[in-house]
Protein backbone atom coordinates (compact mmCIF):
# COMPACT_ATOMS: atom_id res chain seq x y z
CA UNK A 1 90.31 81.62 162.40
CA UNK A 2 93.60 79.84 160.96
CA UNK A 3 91.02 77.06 159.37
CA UNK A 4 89.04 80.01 158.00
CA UNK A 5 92.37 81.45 156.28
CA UNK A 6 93.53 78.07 154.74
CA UNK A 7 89.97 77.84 153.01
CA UNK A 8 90.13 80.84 151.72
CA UNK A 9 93.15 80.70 150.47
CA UNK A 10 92.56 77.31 148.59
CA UNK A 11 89.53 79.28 147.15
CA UNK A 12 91.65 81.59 145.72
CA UNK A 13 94.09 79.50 144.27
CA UNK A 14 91.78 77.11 142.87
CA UNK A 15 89.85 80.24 140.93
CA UNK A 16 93.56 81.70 140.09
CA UNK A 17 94.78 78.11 138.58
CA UNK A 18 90.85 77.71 136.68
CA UNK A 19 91.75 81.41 135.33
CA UNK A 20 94.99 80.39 133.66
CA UNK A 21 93.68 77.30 131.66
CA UNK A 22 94.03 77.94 127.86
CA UNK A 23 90.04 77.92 126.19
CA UNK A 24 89.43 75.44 123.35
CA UNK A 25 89.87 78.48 120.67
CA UNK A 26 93.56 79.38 122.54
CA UNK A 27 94.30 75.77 122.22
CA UNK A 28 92.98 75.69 118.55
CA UNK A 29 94.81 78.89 117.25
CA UNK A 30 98.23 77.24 118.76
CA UNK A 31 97.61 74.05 116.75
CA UNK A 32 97.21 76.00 113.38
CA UNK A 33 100.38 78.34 114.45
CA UNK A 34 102.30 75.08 114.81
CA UNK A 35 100.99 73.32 111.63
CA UNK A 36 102.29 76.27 110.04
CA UNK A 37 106.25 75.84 111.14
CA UNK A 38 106.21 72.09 110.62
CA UNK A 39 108.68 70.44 107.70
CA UNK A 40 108.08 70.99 104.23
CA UNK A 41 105.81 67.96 103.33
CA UNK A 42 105.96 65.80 100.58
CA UNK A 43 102.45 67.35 99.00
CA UNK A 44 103.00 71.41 97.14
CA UNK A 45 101.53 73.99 98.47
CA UNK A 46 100.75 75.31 95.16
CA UNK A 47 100.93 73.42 91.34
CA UNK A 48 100.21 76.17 88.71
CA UNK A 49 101.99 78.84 86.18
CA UNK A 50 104.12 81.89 87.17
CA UNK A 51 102.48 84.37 85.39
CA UNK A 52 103.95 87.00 86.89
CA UNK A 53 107.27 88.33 87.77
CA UNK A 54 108.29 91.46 90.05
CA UNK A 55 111.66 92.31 91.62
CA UNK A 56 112.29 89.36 94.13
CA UNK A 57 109.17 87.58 93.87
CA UNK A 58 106.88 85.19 91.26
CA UNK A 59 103.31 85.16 91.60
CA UNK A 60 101.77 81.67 90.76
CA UNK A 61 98.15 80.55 89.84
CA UNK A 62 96.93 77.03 90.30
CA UNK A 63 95.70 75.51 86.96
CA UNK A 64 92.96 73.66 89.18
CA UNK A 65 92.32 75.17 92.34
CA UNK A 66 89.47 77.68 92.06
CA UNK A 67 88.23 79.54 94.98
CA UNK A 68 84.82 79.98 95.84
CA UNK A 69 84.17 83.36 94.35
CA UNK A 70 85.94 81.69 91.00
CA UNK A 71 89.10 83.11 91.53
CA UNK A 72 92.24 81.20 90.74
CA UNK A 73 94.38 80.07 93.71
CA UNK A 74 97.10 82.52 93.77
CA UNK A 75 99.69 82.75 95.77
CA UNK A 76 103.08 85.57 95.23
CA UNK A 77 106.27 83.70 96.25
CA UNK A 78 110.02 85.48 97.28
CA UNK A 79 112.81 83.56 96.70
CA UNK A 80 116.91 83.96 95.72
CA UNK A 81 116.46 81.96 92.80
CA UNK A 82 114.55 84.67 90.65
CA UNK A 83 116.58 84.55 87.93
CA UNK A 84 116.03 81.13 86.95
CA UNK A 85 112.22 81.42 86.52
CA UNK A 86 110.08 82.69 83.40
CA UNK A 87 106.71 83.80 83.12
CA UNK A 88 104.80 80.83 81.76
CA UNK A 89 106.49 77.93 83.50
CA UNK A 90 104.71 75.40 85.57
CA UNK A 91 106.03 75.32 88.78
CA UNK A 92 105.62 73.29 91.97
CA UNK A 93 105.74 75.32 95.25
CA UNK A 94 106.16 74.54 98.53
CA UNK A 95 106.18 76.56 101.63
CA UNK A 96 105.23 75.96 105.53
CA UNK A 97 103.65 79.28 106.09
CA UNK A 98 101.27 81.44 104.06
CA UNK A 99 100.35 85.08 104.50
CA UNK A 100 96.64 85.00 103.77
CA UNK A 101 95.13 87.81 101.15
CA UNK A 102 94.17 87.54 97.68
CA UNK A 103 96.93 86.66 95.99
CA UNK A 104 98.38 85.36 99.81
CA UNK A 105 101.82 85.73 99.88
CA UNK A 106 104.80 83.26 101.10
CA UNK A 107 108.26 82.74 100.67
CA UNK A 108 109.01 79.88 98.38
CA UNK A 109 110.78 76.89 100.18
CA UNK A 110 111.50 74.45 97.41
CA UNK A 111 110.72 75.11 93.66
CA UNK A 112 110.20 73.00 91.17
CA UNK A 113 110.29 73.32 87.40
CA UNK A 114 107.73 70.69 86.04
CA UNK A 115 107.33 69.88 82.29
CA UNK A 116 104.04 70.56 80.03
């Protein structure tokens, strides 16, 4: 009976540990949520013109990216530094983690004003 019991018991544990593995989607979703807090990298997130301004935030549209419905990238930026940007400038964004909609929405890590 006791040797009955102990394989029992391993037959639960082994299903309980098997139910408790992460499936390749889980493990895929945690990769993008962790490329998504990772440094700000060398490459912008965004190169385009603010062509838009609105209390605490700048919207920007890339002069090249186009997305597949022929929309312009677009993405609307916050940021402290409001008062030193002007609708028509060419700007460099970066950020480490996007809001997706159309325009997605971030908040601006590093700005740059770039010359025409």
């Amino acid at each position: 009976m006791k040797k009955f019991s102990l394989i029992l018991s391993l037959i639960f544990l082994s299903i309980g540990l098997l139910g408790c593995q992460q499936s390749g989607k889980e493990s895929e979703l945690n990769k993008e949520i962790s490329k998504s807090t990772e440094e700000i990298t060398d490459k912008p997130t965004i190169i385009g013109e603010i062509v838009q301004l609105e209390g605490e935030r700048f919207l920007v549209e890339s002069i090249a990216e186009k997305l597949p419905d022929g929309r312009p990238n677009a993405i609307w930026f916050s940021t402290d530094e409001i008062e030193s940007l002007k609708v028509g400038q060419n700007v460099s964004v970066w950020t480490t983690a996007i809001e997706e909609s159309y325009p997605a929405q971030a908040s601006a890590d590093k700005i740059e004003i770039n010359e025409k």
